[in-house]
Protein backbone atom coordinates (compact mmCIF):
# COMPACT_ATOMS: atom_id res chain seq x y z
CA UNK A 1 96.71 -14.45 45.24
CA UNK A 2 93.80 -12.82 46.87
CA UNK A 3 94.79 -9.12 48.39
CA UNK A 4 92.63 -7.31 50.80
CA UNK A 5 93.19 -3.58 51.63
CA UNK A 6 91.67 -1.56 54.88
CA UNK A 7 92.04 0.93 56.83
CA UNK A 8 90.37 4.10 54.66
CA UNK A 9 88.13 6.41 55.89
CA UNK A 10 87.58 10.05 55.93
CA UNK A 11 89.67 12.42 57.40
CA UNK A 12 90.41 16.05 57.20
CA UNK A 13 93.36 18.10 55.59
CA UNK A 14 96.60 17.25 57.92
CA UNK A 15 95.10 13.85 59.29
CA UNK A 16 96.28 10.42 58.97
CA UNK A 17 95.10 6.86 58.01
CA UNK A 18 97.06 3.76 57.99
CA UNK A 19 95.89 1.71 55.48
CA UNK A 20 96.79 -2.71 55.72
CA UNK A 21 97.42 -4.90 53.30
CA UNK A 22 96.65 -8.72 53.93
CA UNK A 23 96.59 -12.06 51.67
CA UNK A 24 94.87 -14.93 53.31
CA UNK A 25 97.27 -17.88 52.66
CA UNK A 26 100.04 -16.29 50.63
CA UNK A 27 103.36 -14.94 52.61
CA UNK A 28 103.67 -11.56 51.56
CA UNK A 29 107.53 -11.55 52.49
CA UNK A 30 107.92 -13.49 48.87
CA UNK A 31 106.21 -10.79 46.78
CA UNK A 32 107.00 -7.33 45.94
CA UNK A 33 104.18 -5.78 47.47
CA UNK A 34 102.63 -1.82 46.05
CA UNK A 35 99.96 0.76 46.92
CA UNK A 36 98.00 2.45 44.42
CA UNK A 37 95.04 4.72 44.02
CA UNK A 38 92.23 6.11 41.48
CA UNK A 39 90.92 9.00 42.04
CA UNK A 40 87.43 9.65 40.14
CA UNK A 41 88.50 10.75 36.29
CA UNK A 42 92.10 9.97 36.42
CA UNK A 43 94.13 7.12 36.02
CA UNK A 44 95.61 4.27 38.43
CA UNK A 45 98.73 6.04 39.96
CA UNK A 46 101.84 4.07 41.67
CA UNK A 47 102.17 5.75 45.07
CA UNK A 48 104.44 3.52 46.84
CA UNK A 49 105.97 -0.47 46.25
CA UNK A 50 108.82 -2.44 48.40
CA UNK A 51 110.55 -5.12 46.22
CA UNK A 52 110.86 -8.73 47.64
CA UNK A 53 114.22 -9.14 46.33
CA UNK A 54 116.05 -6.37 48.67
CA UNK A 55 113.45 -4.25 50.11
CA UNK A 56 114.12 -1.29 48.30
CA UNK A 57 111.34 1.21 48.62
CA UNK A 58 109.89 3.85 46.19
CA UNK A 59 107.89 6.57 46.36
CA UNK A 60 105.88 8.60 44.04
CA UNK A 61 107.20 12.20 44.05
CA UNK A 62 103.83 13.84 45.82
CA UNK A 63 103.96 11.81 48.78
CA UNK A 64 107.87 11.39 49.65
CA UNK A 65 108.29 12.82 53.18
CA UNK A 66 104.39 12.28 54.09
CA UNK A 67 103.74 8.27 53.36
CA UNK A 68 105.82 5.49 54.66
CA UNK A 69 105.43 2.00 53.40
CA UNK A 70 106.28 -1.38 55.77
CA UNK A 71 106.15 -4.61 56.25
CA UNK A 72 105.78 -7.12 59.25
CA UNK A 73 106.09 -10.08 58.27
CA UNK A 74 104.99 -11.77 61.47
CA UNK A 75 101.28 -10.58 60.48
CA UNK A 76 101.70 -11.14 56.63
CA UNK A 77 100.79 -7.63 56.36
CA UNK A 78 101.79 -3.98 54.42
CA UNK A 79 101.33 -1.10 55.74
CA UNK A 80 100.73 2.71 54.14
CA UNK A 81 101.23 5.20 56.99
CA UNK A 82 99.82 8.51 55.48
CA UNK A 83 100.62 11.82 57.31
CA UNK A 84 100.14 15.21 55.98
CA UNK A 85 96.72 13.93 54.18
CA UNK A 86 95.70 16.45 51.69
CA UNK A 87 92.17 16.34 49.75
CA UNK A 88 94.45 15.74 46.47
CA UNK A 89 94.80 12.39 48.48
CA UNK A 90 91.36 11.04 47.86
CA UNK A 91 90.94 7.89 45.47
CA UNK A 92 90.55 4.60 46.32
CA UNK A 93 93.69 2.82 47.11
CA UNK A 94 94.52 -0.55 46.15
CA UNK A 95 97.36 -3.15 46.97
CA UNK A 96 98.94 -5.22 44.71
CA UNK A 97 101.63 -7.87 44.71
CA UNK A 98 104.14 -9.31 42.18
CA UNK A 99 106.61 -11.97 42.13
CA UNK A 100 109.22 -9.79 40.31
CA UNK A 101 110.43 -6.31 40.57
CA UNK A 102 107.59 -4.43 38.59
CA UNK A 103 109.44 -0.82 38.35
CA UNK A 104 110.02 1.35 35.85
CA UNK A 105 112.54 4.28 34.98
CA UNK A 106 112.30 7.50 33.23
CA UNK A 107 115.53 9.74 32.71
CA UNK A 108 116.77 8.11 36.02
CA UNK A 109 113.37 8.55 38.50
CA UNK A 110 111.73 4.79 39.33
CA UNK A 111 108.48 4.02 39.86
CA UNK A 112 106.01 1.69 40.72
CA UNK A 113 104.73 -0.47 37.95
CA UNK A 114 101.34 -2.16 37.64
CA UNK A 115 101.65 -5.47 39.54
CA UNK A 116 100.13 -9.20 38.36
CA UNK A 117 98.00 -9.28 41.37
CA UNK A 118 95.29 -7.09 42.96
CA UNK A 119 92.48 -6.40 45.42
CA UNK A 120 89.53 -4.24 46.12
CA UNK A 121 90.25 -1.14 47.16
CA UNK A 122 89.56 0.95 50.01
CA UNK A 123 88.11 4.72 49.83
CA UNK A 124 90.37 7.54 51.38
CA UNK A 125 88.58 10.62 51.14
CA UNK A 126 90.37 13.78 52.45
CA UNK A 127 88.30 16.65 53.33
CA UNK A 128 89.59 20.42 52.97
């Protein structure tokens, strides 16, 4: 499963990007399908993930209410709507897809688990 993710750029403070999610040859609609970012120094974060199995969607705490995650399935493609950009935004975000349901829980809170498939990422840098 080959993933390609686009759509980053630089913007400042407030702004928005909408970043795309594509895999040449592989129907999305069958995968549970995440976003998730680096920023230089830190670790790979979850920041959004629909399931395949009932499209349940899941957010990572500092984004709910500013990014909003979809699918069309008539282009085989995910999107990450990002409003409200701020410069704590910046990493390079990656897609990834997964047959299952890769989530996990901690005292009741899901999130987005690391995913068996992955792409190169695309920069979103957020300027103050």
């Amino acid at each position: 499963v080959q993933l390609q993710a686009s759509g980053g750029g630089l913007v400042q403070a407030g702004g928005s990007l909408r970043l795309s999610c594509t895999s040449p040859g592989v129907t999305l609609a069958y995968y549970s399908v995440g976003w998730f970012r680096q920023a230089p120094g830190k670790e790979r974060e979850g920041v959004s993930c629909i399931m395949h199995s009932d499209e349940s969607i899941y957010y990572r705490e500092s984004v709910k209410g500013r990014f909003t995650i979809s699918r069309d399935h008539a282009k085989n493609t995910v999107y990450l709507q990002m409003d409200a950009l701020k410069p704590d935004d910046t990493a390079v975000y990656y897609c990834g897809a997964d047959p299952g349901t890769p989530l996990t829980v901690d005292s009741g809170i899901y999130s987005c688990a690391d995913m068996d498939y992955s792409g190169k990422g695309t920069q979103v840098t957020v300027s103050s």
